[in-house]
PDB file of N, CA and C in Angstrom:
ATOM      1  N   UNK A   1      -4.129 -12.141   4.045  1.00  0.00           N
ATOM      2  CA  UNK A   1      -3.866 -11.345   5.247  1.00  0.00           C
ATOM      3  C   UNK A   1      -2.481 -10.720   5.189  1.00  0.00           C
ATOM      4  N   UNK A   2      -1.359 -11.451   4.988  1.00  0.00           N
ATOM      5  CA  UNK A   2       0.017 -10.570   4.534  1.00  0.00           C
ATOM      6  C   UNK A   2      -0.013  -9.869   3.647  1.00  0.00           C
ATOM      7  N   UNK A   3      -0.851  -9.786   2.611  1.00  0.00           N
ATOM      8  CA  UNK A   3      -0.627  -8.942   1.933  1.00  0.00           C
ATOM      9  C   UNK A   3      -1.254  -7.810   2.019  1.00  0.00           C
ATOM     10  N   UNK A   4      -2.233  -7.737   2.620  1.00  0.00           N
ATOM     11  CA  UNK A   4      -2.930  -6.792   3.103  1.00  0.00           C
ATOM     12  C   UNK A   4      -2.043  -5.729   4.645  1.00  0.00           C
ATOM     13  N   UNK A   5      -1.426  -6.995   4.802  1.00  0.00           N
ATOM     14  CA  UNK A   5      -0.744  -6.267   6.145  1.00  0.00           C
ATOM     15  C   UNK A   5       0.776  -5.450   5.757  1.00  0.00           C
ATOM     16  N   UNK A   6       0.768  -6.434   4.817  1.00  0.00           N
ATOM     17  CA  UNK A   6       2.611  -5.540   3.690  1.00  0.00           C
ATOM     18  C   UNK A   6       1.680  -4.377   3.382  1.00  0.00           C
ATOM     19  N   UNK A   7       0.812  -4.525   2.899  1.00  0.00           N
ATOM     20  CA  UNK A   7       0.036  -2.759   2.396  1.00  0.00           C
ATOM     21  C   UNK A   7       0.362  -1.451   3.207  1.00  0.00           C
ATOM     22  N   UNK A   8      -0.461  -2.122   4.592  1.00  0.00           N
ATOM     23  CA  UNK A   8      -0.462  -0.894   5.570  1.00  0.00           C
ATOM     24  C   UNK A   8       0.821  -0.696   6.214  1.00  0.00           C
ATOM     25  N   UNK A   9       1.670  -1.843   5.938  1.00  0.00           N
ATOM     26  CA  UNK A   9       3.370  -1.164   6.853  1.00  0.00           C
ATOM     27  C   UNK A   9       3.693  -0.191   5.216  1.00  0.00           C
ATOM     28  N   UNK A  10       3.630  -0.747   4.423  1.00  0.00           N
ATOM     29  CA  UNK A  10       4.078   0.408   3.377  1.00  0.00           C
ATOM     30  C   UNK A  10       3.593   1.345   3.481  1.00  0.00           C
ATOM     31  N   UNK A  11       2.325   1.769   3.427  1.00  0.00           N
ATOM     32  CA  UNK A  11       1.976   3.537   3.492  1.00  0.00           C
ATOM     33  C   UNK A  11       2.390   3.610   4.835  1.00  0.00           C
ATOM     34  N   UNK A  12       2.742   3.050   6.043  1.00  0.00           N
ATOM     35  CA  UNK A  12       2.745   3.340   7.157  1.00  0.00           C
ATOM     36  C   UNK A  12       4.262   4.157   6.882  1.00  0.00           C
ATOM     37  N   UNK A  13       5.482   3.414   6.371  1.00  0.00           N
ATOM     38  CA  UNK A  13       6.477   4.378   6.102  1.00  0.00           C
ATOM     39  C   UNK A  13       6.291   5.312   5.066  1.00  0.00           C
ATOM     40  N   UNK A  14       5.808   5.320   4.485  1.00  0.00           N
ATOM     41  CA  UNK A  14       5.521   5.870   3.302  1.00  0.00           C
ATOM     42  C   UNK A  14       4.450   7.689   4.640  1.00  0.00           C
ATOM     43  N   UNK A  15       3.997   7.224   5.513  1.00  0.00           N
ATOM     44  CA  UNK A  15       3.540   8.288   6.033  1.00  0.00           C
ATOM     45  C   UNK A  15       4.446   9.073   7.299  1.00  0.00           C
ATOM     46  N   UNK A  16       5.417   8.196   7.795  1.00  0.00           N
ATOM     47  CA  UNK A  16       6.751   8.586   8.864  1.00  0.00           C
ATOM     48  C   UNK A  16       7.939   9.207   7.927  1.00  0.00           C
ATOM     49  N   UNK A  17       7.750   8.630   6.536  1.00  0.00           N
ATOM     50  CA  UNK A  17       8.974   9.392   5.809  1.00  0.00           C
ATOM     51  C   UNK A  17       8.573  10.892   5.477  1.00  0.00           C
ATOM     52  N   UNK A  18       7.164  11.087   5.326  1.00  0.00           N
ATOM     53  CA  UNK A  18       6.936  12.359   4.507  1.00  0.00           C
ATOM     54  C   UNK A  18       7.078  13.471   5.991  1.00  0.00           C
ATOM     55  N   UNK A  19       6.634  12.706   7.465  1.00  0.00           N
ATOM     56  CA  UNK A  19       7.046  13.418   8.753  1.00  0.00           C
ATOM     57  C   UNK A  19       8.372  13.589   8.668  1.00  0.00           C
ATOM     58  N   UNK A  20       9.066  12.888   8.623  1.00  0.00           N
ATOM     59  CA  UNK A  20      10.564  12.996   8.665  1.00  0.00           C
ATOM     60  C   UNK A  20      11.510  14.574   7.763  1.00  0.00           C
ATOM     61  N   UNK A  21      10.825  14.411   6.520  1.00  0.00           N
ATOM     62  CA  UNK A  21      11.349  15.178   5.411  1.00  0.00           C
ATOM     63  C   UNK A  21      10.444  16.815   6.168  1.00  0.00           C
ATOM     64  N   UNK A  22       9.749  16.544   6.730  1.00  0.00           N
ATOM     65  CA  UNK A  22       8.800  18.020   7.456  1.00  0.00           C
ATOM     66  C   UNK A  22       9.909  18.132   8.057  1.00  0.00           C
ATOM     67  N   UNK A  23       9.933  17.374   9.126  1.00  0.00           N
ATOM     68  CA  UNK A  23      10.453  17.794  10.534  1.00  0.00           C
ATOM     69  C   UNK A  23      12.411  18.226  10.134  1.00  0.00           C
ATOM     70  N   UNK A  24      12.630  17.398   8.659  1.00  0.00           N
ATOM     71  CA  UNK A  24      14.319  18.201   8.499  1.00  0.00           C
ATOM     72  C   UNK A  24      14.058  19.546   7.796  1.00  0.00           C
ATOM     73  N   UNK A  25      12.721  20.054   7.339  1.00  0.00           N
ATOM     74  CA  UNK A  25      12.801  21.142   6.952  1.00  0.00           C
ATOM     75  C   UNK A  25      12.803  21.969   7.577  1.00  0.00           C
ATOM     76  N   UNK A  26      12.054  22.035   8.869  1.00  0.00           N
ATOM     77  CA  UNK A  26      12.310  22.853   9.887  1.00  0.00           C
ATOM     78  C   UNK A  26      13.442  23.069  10.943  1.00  0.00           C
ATOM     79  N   UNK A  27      14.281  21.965  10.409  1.00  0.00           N
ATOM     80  CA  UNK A  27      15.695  21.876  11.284  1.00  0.00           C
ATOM     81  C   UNK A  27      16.668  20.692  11.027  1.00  0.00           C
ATOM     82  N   UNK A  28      17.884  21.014  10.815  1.00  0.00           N
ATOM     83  CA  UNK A  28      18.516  19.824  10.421  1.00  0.00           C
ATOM     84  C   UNK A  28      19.122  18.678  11.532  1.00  0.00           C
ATOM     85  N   UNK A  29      18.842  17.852  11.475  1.00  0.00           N
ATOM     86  CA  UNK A  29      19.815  16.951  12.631  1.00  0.00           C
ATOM     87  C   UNK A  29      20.049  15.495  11.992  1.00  0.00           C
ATOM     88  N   UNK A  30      20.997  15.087  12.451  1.00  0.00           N
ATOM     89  CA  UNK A  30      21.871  13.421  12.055  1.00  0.00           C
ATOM     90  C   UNK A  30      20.713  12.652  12.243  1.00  0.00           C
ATOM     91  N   UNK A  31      20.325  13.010  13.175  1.00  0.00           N
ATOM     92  CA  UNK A  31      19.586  11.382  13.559  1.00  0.00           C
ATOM     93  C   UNK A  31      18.489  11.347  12.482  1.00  0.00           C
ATOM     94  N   UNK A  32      17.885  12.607  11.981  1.00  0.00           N
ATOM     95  CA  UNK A  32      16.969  12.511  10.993  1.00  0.00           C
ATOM     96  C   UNK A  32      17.555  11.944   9.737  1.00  0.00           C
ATOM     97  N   UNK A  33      18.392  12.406   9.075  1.00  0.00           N
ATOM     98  CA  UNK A  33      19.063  11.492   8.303  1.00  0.00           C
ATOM     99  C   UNK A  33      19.105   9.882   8.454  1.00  0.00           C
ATOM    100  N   UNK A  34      19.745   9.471   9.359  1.00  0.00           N
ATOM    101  CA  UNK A  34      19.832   8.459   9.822  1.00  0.00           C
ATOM    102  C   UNK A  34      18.614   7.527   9.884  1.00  0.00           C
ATOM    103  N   UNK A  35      17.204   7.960  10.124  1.00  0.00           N
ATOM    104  CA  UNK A  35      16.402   7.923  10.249  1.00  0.00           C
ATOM    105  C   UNK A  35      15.841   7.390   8.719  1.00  0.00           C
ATOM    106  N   UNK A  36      16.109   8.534   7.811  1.00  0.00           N
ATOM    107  CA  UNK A  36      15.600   8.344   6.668  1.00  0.00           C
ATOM    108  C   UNK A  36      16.004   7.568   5.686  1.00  0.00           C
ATOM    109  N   UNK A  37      17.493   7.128   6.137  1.00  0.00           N
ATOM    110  CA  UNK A  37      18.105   6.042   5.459  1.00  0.00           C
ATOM    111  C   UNK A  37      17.449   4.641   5.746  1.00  0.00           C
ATOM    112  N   UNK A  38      17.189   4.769   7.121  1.00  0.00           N
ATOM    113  CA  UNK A  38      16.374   3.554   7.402  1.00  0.00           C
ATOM    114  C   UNK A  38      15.332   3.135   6.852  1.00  0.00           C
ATOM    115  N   UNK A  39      14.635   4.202   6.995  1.00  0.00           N
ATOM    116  CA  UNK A  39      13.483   3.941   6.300  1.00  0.00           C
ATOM    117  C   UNK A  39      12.979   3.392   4.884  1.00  0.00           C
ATOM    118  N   UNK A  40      13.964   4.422   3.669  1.00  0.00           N
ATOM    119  CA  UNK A  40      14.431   3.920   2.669  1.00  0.00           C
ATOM    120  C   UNK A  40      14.506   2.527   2.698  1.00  0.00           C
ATOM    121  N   UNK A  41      15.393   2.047   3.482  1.00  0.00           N
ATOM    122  CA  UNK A  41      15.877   0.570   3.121  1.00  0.00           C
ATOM    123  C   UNK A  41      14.929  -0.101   3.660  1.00  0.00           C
ATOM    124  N   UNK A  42      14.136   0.325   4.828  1.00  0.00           N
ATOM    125  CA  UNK A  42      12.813  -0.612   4.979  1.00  0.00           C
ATOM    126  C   UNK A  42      11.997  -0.888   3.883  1.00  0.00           C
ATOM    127  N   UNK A  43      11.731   0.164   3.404  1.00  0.00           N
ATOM    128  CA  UNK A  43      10.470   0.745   1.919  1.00  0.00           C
ATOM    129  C   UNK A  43      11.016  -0.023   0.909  1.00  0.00           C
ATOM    130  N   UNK A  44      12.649  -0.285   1.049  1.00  0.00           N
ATOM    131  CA  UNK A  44      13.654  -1.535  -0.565  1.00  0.00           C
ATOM    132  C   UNK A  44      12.882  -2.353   0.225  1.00  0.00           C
ATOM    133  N   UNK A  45      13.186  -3.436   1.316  1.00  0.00           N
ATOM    134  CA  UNK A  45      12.902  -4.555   1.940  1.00  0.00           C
ATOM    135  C   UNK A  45      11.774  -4.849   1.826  1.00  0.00           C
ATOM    136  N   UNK A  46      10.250  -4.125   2.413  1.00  0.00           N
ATOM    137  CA  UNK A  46       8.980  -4.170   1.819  1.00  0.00           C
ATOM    138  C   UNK A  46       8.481  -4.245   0.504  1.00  0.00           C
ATOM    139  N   UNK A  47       9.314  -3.531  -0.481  1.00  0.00           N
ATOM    140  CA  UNK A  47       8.780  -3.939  -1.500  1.00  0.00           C
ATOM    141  C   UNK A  47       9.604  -5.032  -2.432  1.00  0.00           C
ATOM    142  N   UNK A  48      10.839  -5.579  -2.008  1.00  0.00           N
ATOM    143  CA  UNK A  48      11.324  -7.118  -2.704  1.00  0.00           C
ATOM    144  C   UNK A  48      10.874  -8.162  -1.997  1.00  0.00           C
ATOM    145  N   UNK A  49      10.479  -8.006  -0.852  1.00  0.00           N
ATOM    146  CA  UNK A  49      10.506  -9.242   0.268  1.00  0.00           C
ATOM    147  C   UNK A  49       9.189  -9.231   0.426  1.00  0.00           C
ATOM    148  N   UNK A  50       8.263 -10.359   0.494  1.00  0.00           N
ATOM    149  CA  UNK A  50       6.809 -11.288   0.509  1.00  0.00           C
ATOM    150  C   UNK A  50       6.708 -11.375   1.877  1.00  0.00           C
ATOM    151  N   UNK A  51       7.869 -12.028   2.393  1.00  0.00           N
ATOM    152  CA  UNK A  51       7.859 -12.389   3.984  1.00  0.00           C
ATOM    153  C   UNK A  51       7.512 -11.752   4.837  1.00  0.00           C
ATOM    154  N   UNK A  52       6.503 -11.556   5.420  1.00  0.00           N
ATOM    155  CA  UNK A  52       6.355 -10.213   6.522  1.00  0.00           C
ATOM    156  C   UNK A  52       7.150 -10.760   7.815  1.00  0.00           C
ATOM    157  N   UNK A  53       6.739 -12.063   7.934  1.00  0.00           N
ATOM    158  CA  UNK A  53       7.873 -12.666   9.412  1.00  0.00           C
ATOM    159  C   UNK A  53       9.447 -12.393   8.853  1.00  0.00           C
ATOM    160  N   UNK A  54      10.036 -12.267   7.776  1.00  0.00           N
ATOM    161  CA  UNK A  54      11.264 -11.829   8.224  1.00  0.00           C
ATOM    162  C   UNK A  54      11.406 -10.261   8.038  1.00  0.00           C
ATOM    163  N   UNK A  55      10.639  -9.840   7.289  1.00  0.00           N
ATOM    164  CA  UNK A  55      10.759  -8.235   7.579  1.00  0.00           C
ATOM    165  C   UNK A  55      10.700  -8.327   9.070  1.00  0.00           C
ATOM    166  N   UNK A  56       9.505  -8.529   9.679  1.00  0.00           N
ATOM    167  CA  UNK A  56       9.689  -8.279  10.975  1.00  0.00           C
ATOM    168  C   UNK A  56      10.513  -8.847  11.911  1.00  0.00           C
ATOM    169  N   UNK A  57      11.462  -9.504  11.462  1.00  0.00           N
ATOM    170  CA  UNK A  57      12.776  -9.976  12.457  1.00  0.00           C
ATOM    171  C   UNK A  57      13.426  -9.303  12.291  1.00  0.00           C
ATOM    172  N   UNK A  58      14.275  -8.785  11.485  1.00  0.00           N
ATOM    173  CA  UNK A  58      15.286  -7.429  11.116  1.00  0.00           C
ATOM    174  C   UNK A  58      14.319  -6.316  10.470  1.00  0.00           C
ATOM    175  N   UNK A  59      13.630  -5.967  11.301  1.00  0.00           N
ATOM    176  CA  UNK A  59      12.991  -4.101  10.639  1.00  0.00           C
ATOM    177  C   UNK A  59      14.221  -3.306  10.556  1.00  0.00           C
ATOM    178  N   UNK A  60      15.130  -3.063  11.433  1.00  0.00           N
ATOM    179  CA  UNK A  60      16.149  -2.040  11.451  1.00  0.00           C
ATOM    180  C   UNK A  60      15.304  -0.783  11.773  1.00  0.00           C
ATOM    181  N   UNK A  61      14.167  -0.933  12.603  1.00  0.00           N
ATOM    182  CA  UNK A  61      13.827   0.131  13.026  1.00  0.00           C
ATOM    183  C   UNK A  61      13.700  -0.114  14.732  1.00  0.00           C
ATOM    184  N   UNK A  62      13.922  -1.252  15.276  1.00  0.00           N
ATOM    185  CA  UNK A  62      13.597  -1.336  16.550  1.00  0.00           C
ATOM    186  C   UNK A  62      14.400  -0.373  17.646  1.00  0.00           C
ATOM    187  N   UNK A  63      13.753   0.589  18.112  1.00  0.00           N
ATOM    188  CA  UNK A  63      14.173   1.204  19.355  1.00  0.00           C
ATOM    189  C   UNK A  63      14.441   3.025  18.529  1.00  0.00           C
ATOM    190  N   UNK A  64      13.798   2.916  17.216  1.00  0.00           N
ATOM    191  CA  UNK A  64      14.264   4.558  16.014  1.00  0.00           C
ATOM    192  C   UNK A  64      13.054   5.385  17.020  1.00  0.00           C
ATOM    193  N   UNK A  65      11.934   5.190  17.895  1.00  0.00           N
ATOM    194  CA  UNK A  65      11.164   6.020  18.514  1.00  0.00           C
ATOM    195  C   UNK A  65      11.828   6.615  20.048  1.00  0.00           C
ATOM    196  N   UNK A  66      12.588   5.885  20.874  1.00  0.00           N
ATOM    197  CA  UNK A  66      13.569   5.990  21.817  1.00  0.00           C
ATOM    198  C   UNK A  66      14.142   6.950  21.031  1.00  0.00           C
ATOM    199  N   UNK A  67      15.045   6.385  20.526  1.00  0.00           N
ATOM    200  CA  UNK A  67      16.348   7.196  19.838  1.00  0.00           C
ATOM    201  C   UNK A  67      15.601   8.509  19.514  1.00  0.00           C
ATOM    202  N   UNK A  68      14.872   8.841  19.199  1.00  0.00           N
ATOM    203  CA  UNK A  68      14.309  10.133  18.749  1.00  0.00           C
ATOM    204  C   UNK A  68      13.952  11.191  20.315  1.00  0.00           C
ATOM    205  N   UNK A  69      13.113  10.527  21.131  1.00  0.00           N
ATOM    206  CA  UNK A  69      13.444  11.581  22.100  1.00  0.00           C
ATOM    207  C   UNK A  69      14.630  11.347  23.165  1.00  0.00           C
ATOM    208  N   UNK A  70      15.615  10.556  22.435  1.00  0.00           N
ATOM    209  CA  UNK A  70      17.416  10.648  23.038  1.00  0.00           C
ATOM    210  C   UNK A  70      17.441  12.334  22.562  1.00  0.00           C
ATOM    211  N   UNK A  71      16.739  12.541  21.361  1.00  0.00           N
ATOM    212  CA  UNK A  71      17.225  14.100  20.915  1.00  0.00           C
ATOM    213  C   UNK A  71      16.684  14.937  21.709  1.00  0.00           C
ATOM    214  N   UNK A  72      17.082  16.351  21.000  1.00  0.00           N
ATOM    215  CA  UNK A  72      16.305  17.542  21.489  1.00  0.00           C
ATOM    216  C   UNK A  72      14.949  18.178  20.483  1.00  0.00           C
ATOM    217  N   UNK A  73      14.825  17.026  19.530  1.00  0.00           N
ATOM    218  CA  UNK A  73      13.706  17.777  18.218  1.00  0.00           C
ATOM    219  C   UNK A  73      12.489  17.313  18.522  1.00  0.00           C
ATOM    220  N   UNK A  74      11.842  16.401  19.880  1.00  0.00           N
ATOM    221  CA  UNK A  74      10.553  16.223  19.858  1.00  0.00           C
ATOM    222  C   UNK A  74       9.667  17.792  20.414  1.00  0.00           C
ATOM    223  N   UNK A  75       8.920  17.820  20.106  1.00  0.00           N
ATOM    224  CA  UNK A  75       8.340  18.933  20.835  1.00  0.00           C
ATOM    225  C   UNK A  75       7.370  18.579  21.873  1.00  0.00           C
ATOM    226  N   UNK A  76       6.378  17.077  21.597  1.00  0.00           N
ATOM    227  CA  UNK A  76       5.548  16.887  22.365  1.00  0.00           C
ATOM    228  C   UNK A  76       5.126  15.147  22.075  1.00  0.00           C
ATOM    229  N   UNK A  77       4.619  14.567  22.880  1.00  0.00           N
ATOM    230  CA  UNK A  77       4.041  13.439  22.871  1.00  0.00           C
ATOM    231  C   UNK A  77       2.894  13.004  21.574  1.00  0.00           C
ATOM    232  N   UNK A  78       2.537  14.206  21.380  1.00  0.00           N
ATOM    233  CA  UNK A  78       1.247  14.205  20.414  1.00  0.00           C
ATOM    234  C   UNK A  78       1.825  14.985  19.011  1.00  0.00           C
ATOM    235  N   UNK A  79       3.008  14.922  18.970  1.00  0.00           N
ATOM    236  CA  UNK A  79       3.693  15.158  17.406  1.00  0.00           C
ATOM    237  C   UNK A  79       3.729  13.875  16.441  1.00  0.00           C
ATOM    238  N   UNK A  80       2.874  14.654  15.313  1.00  0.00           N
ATOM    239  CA  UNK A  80       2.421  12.864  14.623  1.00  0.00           C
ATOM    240  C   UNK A  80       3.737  13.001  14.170  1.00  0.00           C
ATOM    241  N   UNK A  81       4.683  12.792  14.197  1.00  0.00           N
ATOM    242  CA  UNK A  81       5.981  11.937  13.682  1.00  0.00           C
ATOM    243  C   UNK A  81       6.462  10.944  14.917  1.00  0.00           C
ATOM    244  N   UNK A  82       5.688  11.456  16.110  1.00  0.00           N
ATOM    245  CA  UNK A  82       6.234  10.345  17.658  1.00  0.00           C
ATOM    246  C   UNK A  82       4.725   9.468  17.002  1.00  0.00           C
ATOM    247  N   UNK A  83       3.921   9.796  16.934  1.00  0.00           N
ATOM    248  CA  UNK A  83       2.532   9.326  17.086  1.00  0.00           C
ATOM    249  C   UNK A  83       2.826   8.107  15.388  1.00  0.00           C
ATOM    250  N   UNK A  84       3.052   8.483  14.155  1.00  0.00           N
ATOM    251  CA  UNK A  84       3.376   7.445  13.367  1.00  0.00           C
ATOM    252  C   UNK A  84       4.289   6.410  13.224  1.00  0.00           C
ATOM    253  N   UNK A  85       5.536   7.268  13.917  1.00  0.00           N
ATOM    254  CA  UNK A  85       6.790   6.342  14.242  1.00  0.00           C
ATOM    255  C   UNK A  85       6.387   5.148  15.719  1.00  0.00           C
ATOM    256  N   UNK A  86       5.554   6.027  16.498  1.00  0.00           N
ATOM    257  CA  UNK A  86       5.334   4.335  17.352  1.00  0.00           C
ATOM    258  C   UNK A  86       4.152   3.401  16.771  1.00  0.00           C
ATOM    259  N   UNK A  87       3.145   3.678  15.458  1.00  0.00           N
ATOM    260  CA  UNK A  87       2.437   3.028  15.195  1.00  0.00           C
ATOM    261  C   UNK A  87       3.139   2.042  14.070  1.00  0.00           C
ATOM    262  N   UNK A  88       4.552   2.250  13.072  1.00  0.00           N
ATOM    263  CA  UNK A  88       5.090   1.714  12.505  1.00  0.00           C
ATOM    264  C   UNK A  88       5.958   0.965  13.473  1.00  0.00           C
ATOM    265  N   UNK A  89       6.386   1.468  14.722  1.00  0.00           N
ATOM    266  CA  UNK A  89       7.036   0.652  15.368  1.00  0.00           C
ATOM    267  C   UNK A  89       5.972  -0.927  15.523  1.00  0.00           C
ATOM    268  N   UNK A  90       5.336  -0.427  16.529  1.00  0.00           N
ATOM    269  CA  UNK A  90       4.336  -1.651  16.748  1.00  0.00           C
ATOM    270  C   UNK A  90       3.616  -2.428  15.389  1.00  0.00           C
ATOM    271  N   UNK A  91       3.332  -1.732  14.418  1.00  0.00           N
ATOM    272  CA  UNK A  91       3.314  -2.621  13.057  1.00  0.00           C
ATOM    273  C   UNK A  91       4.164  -3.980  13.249  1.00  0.00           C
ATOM    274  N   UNK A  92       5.440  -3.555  13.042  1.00  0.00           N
ATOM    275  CA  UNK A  92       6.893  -4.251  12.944  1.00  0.00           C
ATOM    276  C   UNK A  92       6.940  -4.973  13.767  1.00  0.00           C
ATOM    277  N   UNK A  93       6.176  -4.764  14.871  1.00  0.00           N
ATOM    278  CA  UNK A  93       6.523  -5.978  15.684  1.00  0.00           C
ATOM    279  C   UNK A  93       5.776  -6.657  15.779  1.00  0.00           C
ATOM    280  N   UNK A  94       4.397  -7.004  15.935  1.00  0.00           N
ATOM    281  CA  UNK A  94       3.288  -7.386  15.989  1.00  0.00           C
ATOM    282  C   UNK A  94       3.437  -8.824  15.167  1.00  0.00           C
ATOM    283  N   UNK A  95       2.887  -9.936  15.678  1.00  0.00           N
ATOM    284  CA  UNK A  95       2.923 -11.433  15.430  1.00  0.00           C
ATOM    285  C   UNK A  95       1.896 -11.446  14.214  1.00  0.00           C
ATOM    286  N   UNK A  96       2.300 -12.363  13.246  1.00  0.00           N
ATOM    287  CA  UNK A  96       1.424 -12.478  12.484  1.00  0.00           C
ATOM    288  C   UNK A  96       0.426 -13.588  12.960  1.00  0.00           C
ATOM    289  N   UNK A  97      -0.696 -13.538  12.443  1.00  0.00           N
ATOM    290  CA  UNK A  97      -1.361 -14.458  12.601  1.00  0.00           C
ATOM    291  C   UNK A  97      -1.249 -15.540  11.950  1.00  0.00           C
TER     292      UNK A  97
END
């Protein structure tokens, strides 16, 4: 079951990063950066670390979907970069069984 569940948080960033790299092509901002550094280091952490309970104690992503409409770059509720970033959010948090 963890490993199956390390699977889907990996393509899960693996599918918010390739939004991310869209959404700086169409406009540059910090927080996207910022963003993508995170992610990065989630994507190191997922792939050295077995543990899904401590990935999910330090994600270093908790509260990156807030912070995003703190900006001015969402356009809408139904922009799959809000729509993947809260499904990786809730990934991350979610109790293992």
């Amino acid at each position: 079951m963890q490993n199956e569940e390390m699977d889907n948080i990996k393509i899960q960033i693996q599918k918010v990063m390739d939004l991310v790299y869209e959404k700086k092509s169409q406009r540059e901002h910090k927080f996207l950066d910022t963003l993508i550094d995170k992610l990065k280091e989630l994507s190191e952490t997922v792939n050295t670390n077995s543990n899904i309970d401590e990935l999910k104690k330090d994600s270093k992503l908790k509260g990156a979907l807030r912070a995003y409409f703190d900006t001015n770059l969402v356009e809408s509720y139904d922009e799959p970069l809000v729509i993947e970033l809260d499904k990786l959010e809730v990934m991350l948090q979610q109790k293992t069984n």
